[in-house]
Protein backbone atom coordinates (compact mmCIF):
# COMPACT_ATOMS: atom_id res chain seq x y z
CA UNK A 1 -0.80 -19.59 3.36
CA UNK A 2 -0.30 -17.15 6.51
CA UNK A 3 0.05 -13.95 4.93
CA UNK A 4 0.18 -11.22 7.38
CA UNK A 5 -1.73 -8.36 5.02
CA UNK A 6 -4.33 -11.17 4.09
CA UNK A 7 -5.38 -11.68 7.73
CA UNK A 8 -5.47 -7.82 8.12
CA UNK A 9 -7.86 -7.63 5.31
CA UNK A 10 -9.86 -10.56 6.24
CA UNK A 11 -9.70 -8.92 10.16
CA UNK A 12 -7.98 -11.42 11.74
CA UNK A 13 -5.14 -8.96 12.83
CA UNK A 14 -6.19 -5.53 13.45
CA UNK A 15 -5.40 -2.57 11.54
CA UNK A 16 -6.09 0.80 11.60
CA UNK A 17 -8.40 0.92 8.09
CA UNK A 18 -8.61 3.95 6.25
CA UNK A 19 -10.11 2.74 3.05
CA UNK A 20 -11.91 -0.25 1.26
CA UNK A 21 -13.46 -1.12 -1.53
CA UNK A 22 -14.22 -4.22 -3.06
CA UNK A 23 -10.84 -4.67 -4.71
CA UNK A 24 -8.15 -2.46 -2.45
CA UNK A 25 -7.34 -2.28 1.56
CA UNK A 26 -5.75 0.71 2.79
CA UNK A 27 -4.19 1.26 6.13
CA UNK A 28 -1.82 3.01 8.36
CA UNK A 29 1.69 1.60 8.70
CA UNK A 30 2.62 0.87 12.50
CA UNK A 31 5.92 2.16 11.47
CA UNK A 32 5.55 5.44 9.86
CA UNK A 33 8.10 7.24 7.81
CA UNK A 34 6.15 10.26 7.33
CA UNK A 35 3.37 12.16 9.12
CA UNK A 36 0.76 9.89 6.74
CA UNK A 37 2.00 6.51 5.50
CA UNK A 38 -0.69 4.42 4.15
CA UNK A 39 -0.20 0.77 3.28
CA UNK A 40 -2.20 -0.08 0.24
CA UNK A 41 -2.74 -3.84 -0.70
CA UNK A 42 -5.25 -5.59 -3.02
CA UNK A 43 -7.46 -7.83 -1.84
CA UNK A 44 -6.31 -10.66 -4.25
CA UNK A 45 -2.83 -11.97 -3.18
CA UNK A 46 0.20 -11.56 -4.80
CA UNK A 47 3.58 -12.00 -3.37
CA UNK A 48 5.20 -8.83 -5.10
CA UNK A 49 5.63 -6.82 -8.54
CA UNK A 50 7.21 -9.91 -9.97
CA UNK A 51 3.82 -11.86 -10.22
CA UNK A 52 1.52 -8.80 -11.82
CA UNK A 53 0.56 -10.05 -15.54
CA UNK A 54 -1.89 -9.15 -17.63
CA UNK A 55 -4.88 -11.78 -16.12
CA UNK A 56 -3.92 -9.57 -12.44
CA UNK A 57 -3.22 -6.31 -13.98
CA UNK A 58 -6.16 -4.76 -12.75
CA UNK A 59 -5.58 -4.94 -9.31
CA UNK A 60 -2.86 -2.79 -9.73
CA UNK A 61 -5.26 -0.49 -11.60
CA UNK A 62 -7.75 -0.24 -9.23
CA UNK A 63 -4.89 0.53 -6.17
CA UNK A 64 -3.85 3.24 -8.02
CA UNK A 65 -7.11 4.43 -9.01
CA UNK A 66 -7.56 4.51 -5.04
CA UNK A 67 -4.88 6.23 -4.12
CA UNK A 68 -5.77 9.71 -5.29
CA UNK A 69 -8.85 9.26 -3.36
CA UNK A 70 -6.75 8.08 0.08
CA UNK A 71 -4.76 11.16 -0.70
CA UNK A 72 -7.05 13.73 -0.60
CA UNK A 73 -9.05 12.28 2.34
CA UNK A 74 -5.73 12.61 3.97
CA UNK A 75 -5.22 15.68 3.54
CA UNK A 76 -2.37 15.58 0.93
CA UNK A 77 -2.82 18.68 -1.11
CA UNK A 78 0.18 19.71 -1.92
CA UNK A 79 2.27 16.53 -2.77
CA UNK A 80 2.92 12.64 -2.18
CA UNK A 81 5.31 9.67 -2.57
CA UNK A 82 4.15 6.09 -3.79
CA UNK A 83 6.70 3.26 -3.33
CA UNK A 84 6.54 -0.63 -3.91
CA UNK A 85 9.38 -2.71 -2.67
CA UNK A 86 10.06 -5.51 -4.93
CA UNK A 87 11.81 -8.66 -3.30
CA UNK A 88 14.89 -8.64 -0.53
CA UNK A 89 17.15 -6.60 -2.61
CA UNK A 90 14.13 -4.33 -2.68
CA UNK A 91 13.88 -4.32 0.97
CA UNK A 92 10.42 -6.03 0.63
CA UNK A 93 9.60 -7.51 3.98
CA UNK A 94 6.00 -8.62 3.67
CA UNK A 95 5.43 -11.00 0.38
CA UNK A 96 1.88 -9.36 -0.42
CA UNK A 97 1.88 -6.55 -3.22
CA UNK A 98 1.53 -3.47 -1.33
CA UNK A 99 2.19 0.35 -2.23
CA UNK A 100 3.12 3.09 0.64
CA UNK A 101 1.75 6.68 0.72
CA UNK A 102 4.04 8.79 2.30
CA UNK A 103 3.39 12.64 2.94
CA UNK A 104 2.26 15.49 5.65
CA UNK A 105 5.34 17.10 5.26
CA UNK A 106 8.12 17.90 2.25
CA UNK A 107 9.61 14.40 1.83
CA UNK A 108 13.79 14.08 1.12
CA UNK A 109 14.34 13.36 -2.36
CA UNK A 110 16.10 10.27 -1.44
CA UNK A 111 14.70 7.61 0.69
CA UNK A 112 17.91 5.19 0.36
């Protein structure tokens, strides 16, 4: 498999980490939508939303357990914007799981 967000975790592609734990990789998007975007991922793969079940839930768990923590070491105090992009109708572009945090600024209520 040549998964693009499993060689960034592994460090065979660099990235611009800005957290990590044993279950969840976070880093900057090289396209940002927002003053912070965040790309969160966990470390086990799975190609999108379609494949979490209960044996994987907790990967999911622990990303979002994370991403109050990302938040406020981003500064994010007064707001912020998860989104997961679920297949090609979902504009998913990368097949790993991942979860964007957008904010820095007031966000438009519609991202479409």
């Amino acid at each position: 498999m040549d998964c693009l967000f499993c060689n960034i975790i592994e460090g065979k592609i660099p990235s611009q980490k800005v957290y990590e734990n044993e279950f969840v990789y976070a880093f900057r998007d090289i396209n940002p939508m927002a003053p912070v975007h965040v790309l969160i991922v966990p470390k086990t793969h799975l190609a999108c939303a379609d494949e979490i079940n209960a044996d994987n839930s907790a990967c999911v768990a622990k990303i979002f357990e994370a991403i109050p923590v990302i938040a406020k070491a981003e500064g994010l105090t007064n707001g912020y914007r998860v989104i997961n992009n679920c297949g090609e109708d979902g504009c998913q572009t990368i097949k790993h799981l991942h979860f964007h945090l957008l904010g820095g600024r007031k966000l438009p209520e519609t991202m479409a």
